[in-house]
N, C-alpha and C. Protein backbone atom coordinates (compact mmCIF):
# COMPACT_ATOMS: atom_id res chain seq x y z
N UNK A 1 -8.57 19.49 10.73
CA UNK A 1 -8.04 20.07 9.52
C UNK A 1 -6.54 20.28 9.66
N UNK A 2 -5.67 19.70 9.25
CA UNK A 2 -4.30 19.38 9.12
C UNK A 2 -3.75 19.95 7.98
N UNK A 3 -3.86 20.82 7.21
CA UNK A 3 -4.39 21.74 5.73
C UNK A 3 -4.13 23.21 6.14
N UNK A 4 -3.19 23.59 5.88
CA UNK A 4 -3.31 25.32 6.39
C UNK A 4 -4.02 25.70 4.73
N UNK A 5 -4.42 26.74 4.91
CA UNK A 5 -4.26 28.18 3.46
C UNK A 5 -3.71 28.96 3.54
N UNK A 6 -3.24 29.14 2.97
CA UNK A 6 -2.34 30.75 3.10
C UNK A 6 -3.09 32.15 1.72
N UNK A 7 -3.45 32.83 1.97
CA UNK A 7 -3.61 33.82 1.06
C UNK A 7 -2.50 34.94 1.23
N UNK A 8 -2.49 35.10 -0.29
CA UNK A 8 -1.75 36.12 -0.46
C UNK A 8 -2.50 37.24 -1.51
N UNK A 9 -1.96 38.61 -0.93
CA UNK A 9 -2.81 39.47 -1.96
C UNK A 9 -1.83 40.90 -1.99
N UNK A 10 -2.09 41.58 -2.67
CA UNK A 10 -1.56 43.18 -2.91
C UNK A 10 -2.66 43.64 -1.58
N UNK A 11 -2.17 44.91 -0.78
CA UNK A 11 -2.91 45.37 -0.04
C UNK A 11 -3.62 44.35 0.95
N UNK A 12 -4.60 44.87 1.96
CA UNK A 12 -5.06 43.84 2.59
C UNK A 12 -6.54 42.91 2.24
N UNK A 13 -6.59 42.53 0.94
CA UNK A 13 -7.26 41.80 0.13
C UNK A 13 -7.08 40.99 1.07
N UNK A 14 -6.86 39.95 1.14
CA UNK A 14 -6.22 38.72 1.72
C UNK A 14 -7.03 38.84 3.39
N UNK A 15 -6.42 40.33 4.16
CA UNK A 15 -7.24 39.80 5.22
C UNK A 15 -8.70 39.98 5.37
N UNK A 16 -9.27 40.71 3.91
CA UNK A 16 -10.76 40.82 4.38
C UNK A 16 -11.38 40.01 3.76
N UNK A 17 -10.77 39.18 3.12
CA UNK A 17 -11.22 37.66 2.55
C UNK A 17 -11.20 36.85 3.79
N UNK A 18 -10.43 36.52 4.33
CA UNK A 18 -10.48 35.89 5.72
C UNK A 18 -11.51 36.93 6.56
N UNK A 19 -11.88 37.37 6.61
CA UNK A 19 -12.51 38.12 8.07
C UNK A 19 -14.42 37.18 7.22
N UNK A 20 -14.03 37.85 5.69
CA UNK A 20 -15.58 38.00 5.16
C UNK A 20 -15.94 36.12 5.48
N UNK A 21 -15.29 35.53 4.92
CA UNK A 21 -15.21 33.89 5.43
C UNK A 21 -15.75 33.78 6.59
N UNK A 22 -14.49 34.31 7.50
CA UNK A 22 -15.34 33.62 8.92
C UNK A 22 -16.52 34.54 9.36
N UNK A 23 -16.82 35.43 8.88
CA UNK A 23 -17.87 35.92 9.11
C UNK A 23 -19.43 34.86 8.84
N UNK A 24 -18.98 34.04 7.80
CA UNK A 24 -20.08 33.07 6.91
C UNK A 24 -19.53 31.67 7.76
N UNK A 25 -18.19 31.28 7.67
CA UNK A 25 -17.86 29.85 8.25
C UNK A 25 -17.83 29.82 9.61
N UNK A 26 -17.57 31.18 10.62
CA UNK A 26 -16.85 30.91 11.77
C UNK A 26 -15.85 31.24 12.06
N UNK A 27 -15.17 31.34 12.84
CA UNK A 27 -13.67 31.30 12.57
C UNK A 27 -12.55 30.28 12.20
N UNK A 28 -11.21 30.49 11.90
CA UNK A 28 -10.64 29.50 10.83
C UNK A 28 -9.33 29.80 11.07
N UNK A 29 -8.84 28.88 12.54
CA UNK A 29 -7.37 29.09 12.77
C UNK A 29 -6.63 28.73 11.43
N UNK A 30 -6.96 27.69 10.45
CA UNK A 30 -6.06 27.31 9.39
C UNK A 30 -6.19 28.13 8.05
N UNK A 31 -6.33 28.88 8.19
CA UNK A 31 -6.60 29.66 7.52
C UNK A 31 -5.42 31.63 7.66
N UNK A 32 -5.05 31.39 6.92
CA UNK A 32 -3.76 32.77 7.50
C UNK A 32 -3.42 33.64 6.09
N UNK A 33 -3.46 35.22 6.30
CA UNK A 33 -3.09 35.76 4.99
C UNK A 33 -2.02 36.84 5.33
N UNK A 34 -0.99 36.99 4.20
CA UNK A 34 -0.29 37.42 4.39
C UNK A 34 -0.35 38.81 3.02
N UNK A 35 -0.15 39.96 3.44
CA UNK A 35 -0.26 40.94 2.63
C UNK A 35 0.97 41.67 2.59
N UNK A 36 0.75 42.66 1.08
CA UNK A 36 2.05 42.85 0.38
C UNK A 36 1.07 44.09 0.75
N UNK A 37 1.68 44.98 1.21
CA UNK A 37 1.56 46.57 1.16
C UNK A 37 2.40 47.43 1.03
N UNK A 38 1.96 48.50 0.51
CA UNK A 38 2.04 49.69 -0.21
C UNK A 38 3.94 50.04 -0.13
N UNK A 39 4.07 50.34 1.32
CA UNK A 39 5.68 50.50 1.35
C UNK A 39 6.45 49.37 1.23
N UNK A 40 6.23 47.78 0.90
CA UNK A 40 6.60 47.14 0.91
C UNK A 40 7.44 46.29 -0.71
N UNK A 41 8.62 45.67 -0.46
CA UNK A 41 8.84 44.91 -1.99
C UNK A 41 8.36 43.88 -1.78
N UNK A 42 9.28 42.88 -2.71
CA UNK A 42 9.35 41.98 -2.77
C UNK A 42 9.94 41.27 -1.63
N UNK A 43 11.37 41.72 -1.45
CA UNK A 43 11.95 41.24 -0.13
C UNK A 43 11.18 40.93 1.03
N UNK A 44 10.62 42.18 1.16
CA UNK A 44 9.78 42.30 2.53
C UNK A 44 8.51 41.01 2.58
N UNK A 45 7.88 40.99 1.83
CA UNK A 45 6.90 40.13 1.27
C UNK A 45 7.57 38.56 1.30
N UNK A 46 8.23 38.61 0.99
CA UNK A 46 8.85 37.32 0.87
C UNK A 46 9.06 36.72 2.36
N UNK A 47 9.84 37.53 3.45
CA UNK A 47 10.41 37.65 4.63
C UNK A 47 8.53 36.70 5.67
N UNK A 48 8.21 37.73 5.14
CA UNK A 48 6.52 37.62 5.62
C UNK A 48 5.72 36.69 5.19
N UNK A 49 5.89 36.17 4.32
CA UNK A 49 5.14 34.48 3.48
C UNK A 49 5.72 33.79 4.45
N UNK A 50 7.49 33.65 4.16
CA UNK A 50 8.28 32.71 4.81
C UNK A 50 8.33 31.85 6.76
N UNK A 51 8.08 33.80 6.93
CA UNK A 51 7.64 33.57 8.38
C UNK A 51 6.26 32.71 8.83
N UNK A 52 5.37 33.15 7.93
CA UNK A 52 4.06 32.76 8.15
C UNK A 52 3.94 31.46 7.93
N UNK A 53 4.62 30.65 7.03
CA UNK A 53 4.49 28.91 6.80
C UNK A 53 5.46 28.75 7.23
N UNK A 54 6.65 28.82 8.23
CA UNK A 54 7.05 27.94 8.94
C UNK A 54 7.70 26.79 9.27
N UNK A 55 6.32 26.96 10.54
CA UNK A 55 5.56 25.71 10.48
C UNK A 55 5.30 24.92 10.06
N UNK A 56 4.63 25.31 9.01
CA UNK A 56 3.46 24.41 8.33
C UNK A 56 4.17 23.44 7.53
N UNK A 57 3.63 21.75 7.49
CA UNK A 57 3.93 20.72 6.89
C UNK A 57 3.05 20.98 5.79
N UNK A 58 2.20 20.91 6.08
CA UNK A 58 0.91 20.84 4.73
C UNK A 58 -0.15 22.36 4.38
N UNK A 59 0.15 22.93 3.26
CA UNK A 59 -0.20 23.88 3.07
C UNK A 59 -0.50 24.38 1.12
N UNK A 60 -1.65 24.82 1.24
CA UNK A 60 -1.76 25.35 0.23
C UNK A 60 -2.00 27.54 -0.75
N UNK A 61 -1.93 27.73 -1.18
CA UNK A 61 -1.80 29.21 -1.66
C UNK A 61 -2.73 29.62 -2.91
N UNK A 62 -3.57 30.61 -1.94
CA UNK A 62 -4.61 31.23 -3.01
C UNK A 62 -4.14 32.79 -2.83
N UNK A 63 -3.50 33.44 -4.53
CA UNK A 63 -3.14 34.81 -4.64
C UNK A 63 -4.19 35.25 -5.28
N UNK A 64 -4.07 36.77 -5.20
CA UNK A 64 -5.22 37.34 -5.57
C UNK A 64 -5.08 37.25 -7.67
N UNK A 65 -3.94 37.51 -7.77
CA UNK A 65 -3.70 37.69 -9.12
C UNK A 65 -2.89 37.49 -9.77
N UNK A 66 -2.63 36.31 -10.97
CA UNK A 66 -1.59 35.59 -11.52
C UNK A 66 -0.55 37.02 -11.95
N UNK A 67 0.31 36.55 -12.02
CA UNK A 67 1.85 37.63 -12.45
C UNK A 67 1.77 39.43 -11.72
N UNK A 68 1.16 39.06 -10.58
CA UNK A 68 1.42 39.94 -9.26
C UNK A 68 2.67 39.65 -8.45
N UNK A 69 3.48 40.73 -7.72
CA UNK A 69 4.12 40.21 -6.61
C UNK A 69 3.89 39.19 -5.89
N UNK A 70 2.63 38.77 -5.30
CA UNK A 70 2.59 37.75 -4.10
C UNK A 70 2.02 36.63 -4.86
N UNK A 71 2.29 36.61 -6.21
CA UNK A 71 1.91 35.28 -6.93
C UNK A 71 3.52 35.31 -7.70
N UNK A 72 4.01 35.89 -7.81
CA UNK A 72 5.86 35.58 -8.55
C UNK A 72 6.10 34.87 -7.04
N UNK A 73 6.03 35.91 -5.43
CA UNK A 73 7.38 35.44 -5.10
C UNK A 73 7.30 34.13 -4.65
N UNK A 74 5.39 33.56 -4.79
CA UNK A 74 6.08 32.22 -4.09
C UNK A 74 5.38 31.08 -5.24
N UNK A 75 5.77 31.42 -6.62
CA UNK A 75 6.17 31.15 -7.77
C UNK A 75 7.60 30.82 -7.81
N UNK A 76 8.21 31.75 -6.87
CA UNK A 76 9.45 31.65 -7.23
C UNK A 76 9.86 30.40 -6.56
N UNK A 77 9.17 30.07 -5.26
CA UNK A 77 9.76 29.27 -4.18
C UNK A 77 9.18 28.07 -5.04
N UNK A 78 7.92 28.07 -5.59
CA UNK A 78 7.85 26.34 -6.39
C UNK A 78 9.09 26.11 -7.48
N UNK A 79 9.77 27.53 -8.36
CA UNK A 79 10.60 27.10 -9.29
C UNK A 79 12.52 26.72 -8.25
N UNK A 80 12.19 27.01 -7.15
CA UNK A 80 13.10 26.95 -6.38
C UNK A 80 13.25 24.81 -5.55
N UNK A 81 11.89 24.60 -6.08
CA UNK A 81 11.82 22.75 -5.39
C UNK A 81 10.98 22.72 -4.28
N UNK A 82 10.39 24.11 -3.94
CA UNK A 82 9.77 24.06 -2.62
C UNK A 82 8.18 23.17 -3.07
N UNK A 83 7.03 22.32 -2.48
CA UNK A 83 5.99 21.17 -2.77
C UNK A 83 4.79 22.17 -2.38
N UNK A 84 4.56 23.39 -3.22
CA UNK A 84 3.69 24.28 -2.67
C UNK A 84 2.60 24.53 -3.96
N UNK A 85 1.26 24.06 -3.77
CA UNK A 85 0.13 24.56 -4.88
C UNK A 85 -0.51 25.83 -4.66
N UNK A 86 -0.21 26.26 -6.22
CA UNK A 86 -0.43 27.87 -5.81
C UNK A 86 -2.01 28.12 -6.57
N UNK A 87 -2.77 28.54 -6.15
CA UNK A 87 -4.07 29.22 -7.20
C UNK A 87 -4.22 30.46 -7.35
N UNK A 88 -3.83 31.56 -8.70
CA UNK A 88 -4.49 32.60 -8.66
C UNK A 88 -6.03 32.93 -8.98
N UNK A 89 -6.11 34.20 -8.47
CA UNK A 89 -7.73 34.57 -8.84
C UNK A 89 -8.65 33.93 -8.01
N UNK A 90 -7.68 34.30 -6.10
CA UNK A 90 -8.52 33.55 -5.47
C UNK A 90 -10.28 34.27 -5.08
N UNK A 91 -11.17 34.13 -4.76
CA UNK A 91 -12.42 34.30 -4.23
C UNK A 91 -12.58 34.01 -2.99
N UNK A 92 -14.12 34.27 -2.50
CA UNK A 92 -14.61 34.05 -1.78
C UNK A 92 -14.99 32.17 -1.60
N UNK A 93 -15.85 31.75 -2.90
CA UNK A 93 -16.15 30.50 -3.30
C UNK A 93 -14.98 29.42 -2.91
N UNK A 94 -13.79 30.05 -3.32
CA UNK A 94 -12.79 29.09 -3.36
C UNK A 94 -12.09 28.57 -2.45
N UNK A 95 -12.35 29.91 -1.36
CA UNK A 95 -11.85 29.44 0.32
C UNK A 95 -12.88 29.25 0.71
N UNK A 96 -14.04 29.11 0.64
CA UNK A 96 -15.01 28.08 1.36
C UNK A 96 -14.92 26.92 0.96
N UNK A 97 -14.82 26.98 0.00
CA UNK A 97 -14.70 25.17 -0.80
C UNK A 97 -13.41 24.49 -0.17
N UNK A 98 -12.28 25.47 0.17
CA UNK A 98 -11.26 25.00 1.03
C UNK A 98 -11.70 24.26 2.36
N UNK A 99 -12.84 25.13 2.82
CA UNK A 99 -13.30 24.66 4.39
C UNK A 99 -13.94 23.50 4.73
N UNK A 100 -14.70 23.62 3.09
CA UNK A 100 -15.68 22.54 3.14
C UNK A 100 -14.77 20.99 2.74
N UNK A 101 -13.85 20.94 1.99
CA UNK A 101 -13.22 19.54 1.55
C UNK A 101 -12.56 19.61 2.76
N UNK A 102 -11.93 20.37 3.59
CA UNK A 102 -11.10 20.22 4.82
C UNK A 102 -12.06 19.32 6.08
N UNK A 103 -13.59 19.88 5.81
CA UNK A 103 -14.22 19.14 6.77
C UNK A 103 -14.41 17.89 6.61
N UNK A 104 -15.28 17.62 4.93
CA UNK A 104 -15.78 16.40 4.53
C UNK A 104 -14.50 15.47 3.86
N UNK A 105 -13.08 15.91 3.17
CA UNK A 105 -12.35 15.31 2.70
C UNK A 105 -12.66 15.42 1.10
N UNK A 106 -13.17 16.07 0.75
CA UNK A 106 -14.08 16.22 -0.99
C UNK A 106 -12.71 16.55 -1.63
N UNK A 107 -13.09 16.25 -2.86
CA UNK A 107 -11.67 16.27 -4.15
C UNK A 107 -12.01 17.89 -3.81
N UNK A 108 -10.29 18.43 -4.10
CA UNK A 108 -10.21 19.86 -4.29
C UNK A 108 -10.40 20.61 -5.99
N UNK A 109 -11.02 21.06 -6.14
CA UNK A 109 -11.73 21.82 -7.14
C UNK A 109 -12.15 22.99 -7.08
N UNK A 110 -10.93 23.90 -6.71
CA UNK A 110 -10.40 25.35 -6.85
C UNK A 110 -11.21 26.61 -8.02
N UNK A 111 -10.22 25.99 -8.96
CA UNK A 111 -10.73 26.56 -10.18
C UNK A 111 -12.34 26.12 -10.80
N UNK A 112 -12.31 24.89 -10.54
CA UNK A 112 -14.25 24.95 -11.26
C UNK A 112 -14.60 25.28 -10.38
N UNK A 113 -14.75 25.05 -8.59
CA UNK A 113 -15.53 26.67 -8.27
C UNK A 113 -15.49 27.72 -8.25
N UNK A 114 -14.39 28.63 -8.52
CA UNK A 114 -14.44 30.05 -8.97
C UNK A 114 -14.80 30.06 -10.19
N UNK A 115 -14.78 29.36 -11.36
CA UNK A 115 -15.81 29.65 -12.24
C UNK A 115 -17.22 29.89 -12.45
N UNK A 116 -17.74 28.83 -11.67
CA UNK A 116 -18.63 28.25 -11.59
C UNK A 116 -19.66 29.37 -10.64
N UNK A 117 -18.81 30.14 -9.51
CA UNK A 117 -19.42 30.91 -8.93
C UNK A 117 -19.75 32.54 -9.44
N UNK A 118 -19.03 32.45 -10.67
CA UNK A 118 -18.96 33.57 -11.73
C UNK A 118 -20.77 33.84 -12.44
N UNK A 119 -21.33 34.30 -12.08
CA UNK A 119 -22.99 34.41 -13.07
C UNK A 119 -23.15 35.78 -13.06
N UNK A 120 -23.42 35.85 -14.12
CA UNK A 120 -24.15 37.10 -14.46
C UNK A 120 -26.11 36.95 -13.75
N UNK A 121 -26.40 37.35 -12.39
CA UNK A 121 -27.49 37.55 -11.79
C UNK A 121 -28.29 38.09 -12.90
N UNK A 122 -28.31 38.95 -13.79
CA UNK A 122 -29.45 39.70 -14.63
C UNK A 122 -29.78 38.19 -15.34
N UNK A 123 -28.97 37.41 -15.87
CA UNK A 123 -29.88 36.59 -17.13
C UNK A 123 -30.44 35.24 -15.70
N UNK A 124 -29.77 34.90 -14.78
CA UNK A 124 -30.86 33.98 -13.74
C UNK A 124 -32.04 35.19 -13.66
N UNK A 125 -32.11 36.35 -13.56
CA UNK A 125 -33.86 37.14 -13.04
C UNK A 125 -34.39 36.63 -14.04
N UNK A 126 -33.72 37.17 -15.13
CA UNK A 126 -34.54 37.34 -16.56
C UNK A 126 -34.81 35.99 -16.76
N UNK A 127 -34.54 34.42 -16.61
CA UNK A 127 -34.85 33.13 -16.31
C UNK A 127 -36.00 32.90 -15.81
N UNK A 128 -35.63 33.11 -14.39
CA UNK A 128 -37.08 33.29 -13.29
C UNK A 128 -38.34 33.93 -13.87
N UNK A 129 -38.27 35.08 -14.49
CA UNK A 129 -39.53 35.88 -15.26
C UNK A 129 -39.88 35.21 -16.13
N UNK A 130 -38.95 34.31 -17.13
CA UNK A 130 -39.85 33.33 -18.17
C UNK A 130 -40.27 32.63 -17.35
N UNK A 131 -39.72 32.07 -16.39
CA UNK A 131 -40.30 30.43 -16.24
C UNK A 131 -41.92 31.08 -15.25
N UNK A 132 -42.13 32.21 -15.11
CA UNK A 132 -42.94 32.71 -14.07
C UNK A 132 -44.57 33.10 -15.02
N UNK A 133 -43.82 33.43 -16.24
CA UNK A 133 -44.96 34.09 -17.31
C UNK A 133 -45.59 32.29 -18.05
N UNK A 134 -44.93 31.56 -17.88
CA UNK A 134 -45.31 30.57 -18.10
C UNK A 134 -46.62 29.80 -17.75
């Protein structure tokens, strides 16, 4: 996997999305989150993205929430020329689906799986009970 992720989130969203992951995948050196907390700006945040990719040639960005701090500032760096895809409204679904096209090579499809992983559980029961009274 030649593919970093980077998450970004308000608070430490970001690292218990990574912990809850590898808890299910394993662990996941390519995989790295960087959090905006409480005493922190923008500056600081920024300092801390920057440090964290580097490195990195190839990398992509799942924030927790479109027109948040850690979705402007490195908003800012794509309106700046930097070759960086950003997704808000990241999930759980969506960084596994990261793990999984990283293993098999599968088209990336971000957003239709966080939709897709969106169900209201009451109307699948209430499903199951028709198809059961049947």
């Amino acid at each position: 996997m030649a593919k970093h992720l980077v998450l970004v989130s308000h608070g430490r969203f970001c690292e218990e999305l990574k912990a809850s992951t590898e808890m299910i995948m394993g662990p996941q050196d390519n995989i790295h989150a960087v959090a905006l907390l409480p005493e922190e700006g923008p500056e600081e945040f920024t300092a801390k993205f920057e440090a964290c990719v580097a490195d990195f040639e190839d990398y992509i960005v799942f924030a927790d929430l479109l027109g948040g701090t850690p979705c402007n500032t490195v908003s800012r760096l794509i309106l700046e020329g930097r070759a960086i895809d950003l997704y808000a409204g990241m999930n759980l679904p969506m960084v596994i689906e990261f793990i999984n096209n990283s293993l098999v090579g599968g088209e990336e499809a971000y957003p239709a799986r966080a939709q897709e992983s969106i169900v209201k559980v009451n109307d699948l029961l209430s499903n199951f009970d028709d198809d059961e009274d049947e």
